[in-house]
Protein backbone atom coordinates (compact mmCIF):
# COMPACT_ATOMS: atom_id res chain seq x y z
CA UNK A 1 165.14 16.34 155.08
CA UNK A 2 167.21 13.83 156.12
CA UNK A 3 169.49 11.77 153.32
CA UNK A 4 171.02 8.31 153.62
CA UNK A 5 174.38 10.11 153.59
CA UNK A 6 173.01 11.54 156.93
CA UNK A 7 172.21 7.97 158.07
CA UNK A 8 175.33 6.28 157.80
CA UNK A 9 177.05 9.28 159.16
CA UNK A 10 174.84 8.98 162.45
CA UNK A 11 174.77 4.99 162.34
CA UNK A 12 178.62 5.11 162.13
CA UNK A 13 178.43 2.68 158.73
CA UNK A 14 178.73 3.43 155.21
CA UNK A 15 175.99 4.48 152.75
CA UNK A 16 176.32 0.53 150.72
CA UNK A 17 175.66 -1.03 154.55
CA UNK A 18 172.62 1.52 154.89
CA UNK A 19 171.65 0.40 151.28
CA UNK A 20 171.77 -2.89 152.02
CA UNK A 21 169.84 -3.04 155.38
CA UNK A 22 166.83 -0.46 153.35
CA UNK A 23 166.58 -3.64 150.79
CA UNK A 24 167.54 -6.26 152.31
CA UNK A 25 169.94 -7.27 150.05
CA UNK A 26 173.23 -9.02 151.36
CA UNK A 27 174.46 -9.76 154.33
CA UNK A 28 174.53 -7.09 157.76
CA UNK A 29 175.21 -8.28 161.54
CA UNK A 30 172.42 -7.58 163.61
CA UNK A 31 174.67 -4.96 165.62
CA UNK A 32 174.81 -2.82 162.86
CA UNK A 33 171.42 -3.75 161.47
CA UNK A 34 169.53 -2.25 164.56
CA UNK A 35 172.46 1.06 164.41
CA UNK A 36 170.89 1.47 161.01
CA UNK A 37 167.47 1.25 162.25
CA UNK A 38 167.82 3.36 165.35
CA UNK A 39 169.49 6.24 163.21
CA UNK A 40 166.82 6.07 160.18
CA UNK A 41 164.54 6.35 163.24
CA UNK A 42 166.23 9.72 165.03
CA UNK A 43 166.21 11.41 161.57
CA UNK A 44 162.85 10.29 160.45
CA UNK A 45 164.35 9.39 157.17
CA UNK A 46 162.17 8.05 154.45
CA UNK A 47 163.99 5.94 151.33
CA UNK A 48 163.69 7.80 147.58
CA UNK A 49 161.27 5.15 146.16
CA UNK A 50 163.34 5.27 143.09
CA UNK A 51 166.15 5.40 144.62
CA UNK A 52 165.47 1.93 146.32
CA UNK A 53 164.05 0.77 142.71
CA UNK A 54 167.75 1.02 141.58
CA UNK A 55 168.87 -2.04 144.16
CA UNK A 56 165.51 -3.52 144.57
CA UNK A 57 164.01 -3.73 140.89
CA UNK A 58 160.59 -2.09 142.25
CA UNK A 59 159.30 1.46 142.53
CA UNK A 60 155.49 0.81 143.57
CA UNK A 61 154.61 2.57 140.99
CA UNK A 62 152.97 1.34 137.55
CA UNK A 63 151.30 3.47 134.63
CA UNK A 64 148.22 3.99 132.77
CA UNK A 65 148.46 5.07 129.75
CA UNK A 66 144.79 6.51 127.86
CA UNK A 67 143.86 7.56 124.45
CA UNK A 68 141.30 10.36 125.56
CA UNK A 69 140.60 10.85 129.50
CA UNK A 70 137.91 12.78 127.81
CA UNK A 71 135.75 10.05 126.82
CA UNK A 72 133.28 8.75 129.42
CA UNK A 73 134.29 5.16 128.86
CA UNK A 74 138.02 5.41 130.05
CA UNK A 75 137.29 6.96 133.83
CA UNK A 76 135.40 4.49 134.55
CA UNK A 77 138.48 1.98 133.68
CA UNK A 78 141.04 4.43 135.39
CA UNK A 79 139.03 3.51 138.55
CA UNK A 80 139.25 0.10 138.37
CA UNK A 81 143.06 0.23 137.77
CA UNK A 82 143.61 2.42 140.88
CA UNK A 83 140.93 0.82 143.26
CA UNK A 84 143.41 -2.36 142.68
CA UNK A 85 146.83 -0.58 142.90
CA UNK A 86 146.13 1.21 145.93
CA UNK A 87 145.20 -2.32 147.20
CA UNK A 88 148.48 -3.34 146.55
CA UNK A 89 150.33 -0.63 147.57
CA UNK A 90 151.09 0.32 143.94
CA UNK A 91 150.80 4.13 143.03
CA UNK A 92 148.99 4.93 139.55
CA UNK A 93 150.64 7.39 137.13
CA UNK A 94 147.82 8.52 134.70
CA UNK A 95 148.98 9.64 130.91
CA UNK A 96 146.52 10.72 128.70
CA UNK A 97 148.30 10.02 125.01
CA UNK A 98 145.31 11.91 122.40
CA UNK A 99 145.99 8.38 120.62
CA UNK A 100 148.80 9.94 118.71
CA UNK A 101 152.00 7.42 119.02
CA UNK A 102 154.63 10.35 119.09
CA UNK A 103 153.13 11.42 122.68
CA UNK A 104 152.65 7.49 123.94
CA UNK A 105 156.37 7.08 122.94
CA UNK A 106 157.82 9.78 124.52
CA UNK A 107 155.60 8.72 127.90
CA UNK A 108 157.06 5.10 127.27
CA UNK A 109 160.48 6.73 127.60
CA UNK A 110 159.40 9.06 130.17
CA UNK A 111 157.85 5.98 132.30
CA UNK A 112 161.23 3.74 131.71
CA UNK A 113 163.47 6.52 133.09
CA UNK A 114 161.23 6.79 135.93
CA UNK A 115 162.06 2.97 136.68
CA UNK A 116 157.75 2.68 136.82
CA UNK A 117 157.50 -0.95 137.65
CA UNK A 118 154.78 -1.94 134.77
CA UNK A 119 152.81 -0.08 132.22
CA UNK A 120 148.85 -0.60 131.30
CA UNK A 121 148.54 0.48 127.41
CA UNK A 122 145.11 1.26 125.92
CA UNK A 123 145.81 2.29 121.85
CA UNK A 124 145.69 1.47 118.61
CA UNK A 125 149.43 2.72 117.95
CA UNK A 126 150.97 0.52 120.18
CA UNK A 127 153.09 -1.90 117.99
CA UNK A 128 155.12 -5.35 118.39
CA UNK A 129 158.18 -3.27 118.32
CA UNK A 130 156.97 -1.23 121.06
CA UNK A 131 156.32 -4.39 122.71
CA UNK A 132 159.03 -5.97 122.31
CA UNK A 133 161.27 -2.93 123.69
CA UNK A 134 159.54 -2.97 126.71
CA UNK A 135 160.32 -6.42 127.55
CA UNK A 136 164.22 -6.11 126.51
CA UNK A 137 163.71 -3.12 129.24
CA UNK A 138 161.59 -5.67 131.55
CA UNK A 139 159.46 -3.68 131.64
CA UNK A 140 155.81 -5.48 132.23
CA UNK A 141 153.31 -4.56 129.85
CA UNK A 142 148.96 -5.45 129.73
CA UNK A 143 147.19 -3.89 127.29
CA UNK A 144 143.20 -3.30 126.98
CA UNK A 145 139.82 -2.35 124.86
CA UNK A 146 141.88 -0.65 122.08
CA UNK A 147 144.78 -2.07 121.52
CA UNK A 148 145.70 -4.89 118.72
CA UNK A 149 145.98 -8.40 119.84
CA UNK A 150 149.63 -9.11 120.91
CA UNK A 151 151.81 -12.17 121.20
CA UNK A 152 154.34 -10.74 123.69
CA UNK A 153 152.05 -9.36 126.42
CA UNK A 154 148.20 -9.92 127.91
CA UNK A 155 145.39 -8.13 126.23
CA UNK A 156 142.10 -7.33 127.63
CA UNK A 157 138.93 -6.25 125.93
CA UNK A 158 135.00 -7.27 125.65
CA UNK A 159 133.36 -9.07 123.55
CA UNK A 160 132.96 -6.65 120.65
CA UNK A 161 131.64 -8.62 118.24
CA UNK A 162 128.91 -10.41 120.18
CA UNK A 163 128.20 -7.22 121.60
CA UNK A 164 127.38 -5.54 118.02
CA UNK A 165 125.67 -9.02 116.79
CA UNK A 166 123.33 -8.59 120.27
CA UNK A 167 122.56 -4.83 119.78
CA UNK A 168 121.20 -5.69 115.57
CA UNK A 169 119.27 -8.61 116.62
CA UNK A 170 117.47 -6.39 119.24
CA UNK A 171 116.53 -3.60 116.55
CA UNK A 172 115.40 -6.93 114.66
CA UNK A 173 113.46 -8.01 117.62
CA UNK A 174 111.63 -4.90 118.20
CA UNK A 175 110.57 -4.95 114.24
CA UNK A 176 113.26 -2.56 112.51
CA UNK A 177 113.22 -3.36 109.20
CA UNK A 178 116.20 -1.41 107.51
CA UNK A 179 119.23 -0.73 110.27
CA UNK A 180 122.23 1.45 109.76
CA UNK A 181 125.55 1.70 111.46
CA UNK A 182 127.85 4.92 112.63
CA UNK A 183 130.98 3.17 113.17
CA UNK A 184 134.35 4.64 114.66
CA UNK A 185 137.89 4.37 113.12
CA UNK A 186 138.56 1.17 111.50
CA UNK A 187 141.79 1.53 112.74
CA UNK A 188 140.85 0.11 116.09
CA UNK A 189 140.36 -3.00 117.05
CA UNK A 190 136.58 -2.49 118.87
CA UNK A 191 135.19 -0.53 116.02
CA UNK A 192 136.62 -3.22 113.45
CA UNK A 193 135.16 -5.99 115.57
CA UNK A 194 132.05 -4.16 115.71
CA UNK A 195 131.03 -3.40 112.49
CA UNK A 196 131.65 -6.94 111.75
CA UNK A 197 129.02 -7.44 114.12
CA UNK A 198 126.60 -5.46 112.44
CA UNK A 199 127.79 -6.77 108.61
CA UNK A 200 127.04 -10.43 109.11
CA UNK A 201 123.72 -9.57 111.19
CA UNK A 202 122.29 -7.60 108.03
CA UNK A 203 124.45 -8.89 105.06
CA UNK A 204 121.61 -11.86 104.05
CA UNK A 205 118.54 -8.74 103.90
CA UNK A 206 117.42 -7.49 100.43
CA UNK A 207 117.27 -3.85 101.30
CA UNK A 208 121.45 -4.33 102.81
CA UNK A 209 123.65 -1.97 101.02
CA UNK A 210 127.47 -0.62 102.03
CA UNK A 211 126.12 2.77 101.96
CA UNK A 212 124.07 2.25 105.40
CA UNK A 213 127.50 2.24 107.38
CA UNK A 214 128.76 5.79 107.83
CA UNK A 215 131.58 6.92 109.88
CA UNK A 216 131.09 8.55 112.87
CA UNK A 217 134.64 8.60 114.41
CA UNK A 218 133.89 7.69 117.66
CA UNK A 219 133.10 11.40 118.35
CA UNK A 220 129.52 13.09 119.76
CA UNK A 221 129.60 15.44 116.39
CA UNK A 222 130.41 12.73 114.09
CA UNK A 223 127.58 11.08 115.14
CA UNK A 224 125.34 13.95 114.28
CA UNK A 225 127.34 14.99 110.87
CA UNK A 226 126.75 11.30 110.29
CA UNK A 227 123.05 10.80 111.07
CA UNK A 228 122.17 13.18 108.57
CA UNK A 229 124.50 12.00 105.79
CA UNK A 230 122.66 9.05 106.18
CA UNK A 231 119.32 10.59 105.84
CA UNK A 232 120.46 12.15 102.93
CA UNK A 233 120.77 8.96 101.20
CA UNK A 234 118.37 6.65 103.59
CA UNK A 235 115.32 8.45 104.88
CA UNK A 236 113.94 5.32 105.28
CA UNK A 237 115.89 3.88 107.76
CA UNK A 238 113.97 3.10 111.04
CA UNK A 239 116.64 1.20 112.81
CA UNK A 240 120.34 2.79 114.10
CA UNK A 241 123.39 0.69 115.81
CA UNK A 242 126.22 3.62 116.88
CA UNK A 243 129.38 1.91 117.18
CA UNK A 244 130.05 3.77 120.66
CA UNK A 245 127.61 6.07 122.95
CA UNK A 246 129.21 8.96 122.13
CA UNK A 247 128.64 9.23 118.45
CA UNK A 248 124.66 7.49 119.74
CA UNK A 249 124.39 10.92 121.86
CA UNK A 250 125.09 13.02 118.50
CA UNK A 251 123.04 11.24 116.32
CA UNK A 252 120.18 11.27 119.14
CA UNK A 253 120.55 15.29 118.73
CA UNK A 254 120.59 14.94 114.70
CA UNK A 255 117.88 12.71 114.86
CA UNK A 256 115.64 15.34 116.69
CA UNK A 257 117.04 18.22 114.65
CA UNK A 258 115.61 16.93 111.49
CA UNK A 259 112.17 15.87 112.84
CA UNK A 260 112.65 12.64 113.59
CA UNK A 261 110.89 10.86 116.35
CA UNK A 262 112.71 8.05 118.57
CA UNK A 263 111.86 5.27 119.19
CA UNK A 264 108.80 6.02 116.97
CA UNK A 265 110.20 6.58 113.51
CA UNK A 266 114.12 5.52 114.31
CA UNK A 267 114.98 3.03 117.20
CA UNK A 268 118.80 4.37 118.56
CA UNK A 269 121.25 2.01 120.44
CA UNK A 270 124.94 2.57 121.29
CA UNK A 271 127.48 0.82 122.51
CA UNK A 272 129.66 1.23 126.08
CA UNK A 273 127.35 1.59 128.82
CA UNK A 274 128.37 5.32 129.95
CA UNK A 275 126.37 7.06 132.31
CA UNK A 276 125.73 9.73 130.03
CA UNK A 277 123.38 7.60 128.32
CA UNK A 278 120.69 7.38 131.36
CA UNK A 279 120.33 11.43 131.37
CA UNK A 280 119.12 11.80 127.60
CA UNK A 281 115.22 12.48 126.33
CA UNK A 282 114.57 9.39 125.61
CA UNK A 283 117.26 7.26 127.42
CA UNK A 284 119.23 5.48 125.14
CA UNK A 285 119.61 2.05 124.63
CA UNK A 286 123.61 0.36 124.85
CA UNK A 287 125.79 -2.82 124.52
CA UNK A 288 126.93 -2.07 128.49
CA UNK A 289 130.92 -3.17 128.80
CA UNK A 290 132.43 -3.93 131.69
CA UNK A 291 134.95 -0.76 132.16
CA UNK A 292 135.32 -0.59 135.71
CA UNK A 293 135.99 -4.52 135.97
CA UNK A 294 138.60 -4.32 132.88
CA UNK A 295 140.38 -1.75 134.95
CA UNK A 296 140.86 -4.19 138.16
CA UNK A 297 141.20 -6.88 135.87
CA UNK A 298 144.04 -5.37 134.32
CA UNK A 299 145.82 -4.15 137.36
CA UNK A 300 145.56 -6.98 139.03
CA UNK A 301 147.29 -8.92 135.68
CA UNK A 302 150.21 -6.46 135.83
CA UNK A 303 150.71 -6.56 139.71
CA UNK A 304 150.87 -10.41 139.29
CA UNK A 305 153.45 -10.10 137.03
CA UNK A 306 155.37 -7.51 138.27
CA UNK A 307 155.43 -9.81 141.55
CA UNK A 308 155.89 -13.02 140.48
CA UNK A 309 158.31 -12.17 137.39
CA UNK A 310 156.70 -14.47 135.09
CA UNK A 311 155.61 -13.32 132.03
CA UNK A 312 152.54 -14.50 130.23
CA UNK A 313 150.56 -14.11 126.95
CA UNK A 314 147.17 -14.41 128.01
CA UNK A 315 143.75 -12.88 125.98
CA UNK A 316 141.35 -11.69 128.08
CA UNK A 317 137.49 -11.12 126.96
CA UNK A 318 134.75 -9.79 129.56
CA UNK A 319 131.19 -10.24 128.81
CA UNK A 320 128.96 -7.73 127.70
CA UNK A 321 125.12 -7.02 128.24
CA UNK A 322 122.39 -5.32 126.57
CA UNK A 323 120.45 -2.67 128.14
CA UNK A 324 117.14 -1.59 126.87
CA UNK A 325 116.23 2.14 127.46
CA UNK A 326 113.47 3.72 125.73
CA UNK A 327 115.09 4.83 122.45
CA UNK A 328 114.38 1.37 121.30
CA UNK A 329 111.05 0.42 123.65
CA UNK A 330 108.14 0.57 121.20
């Protein structure tokens, strides 16, 4: 494989004038311009992209960082990050970070060394110190669904809390009369937002107590260890919201392991939209988000900025819709 040592050797001009004619950066006579060009040509040499990132400040190249590639939701955003990339002739690194902040720093580092031109964060961990390292690196930075609210860098989510308000006032609708909650880490933002949702939907009723939220942890077996703690203390509840699908799934499988019927005795809705939703007995019911579109959305944020140079604090929230299944048609 031909090097750029090779193509100033051939051209008859030294590796800076080679450098400079591959970025276009400084001046070159056209003479030796088109030397340069007919010798990169001979040796069918192709630039280092990082190499070039060095002189040019760009790589092609930005990163997505996850907390569980495991979880139906986030594929669905990796998509839309990569469907826009590949439009712009960026690359997509993927990083899948467990949401545990030693791994996501040690990618941050990994990423910066690898001169990636721009980083998409989803996690809780991420803090304003993080933040604020990455743009003393300039290093652009969106983050998405997950992550806290920042002041240094664009955040996109959906609407969590008038998602959660929309899937209680449909159990209402349909006649439920005493409605629990599985809700996921508190820790994060979208399970915060959403069982405030659910709180000041149900917080005026009589028969309202604490004790009908139980956590579920965002996690298909939490849901079902947490269906049945609250049957333990609630048999009486004929109305679920799940925080996510995931835990809705488990608590679907709970549900049916201790006899009861859905939609009949319990009505069961989640909250993401994930296809794994449409291939239960019954279908299940869900606050839909917008994964795919926060994906794009978010790529197309970063490319901006990574293009243009400016830098912009911006908060992003996508809509979200309710779709009724027949875990909650009675």
């Amino acid at each position: 494989m031909a090097t750029i040592r090779d193509v100033a050797k051939l051209a008859g001009v030294s590796v800076a004038t080679v450098s400079r004619v591959l970025n276009k950066n400084g001046y070159v006579n056209k003479d030796t311009e088109q030397k340069v060009a007919k010798a990169i040509e001979q040796l069918n040499y192709e630039p280092n992209a990082v190499a070039r990132g060095l002189a040019g400040k760009q790589t092609g190249t930005i990163a997505l960082i996850l907390p569980d590639i495991a979880n139906p939701f986030f594929p669905g955003i990796a998509r839309g990050v990569e469907d826009v990339a590949q439009k712009h002739g960026f690359t997509v690194i993927l990083c899948n970070s467990d949401d545990q902040g030693h791994k996501e720093k040690s990618y941050i580092e990994m990423l910066r060394k690898k001169y990636v031109d721009g980083i998409i964060f989803a996690s809780n961990t991420l803090g304003q110190d993080d933040v604020e390292q990455m743009n003393k690196n300039n290093i652009p930075l969106v983050v998405l669904d997950r992550a806290p609210t920042s002041q240094s860098c664009s955040v996109i989510r959906s609407r969590n809390y008038k998602g959660a308000k929309l899937a209680v006032q449909h159990l209402l609708d349909i006649g439920c009369k005493k409605i629990a909650h599985l809700y996921g880490p508190q820790e994060l933002i979208t399970a915060k937002k959403r069982m405030l949702g659910y709180e000041e939907s149900v917080l005026h009723f009589p028969w309202y107590t604490p004790s009908l939220m139980v956590p579920g942890h965002f996690k298909m077996d939490g849901g079902l260890a947490a269906v049945k703690e609250l049957f333990a203390k609630h048999p009486d509840v004929d109305g679920i919201f799940c925080g996510n699908d995931l835990m809705a799934v488990g608590a679907l499988k709970g549900l049916h392991q201790l006899g009861v019927r859905v939609p009949d005795d319990v009505a069961l809705i989640g909250f993401d939209g994930i296809s794994l939703t449409e291939i239960t007995q019954p279908e299940l019911s869900t606050i839909a988000q917008p994964n795919y579109d926060m994906g794009s959305l978010a790529a197309k944020v970063l490319i901006e900025t990574i293009e243009s140079g400016v830098k912009e604090a911006k908060l992003y929230e996508l809509d979200v819709e309710l779709i009724v299944r027949d875990s909650t048609k009675r």
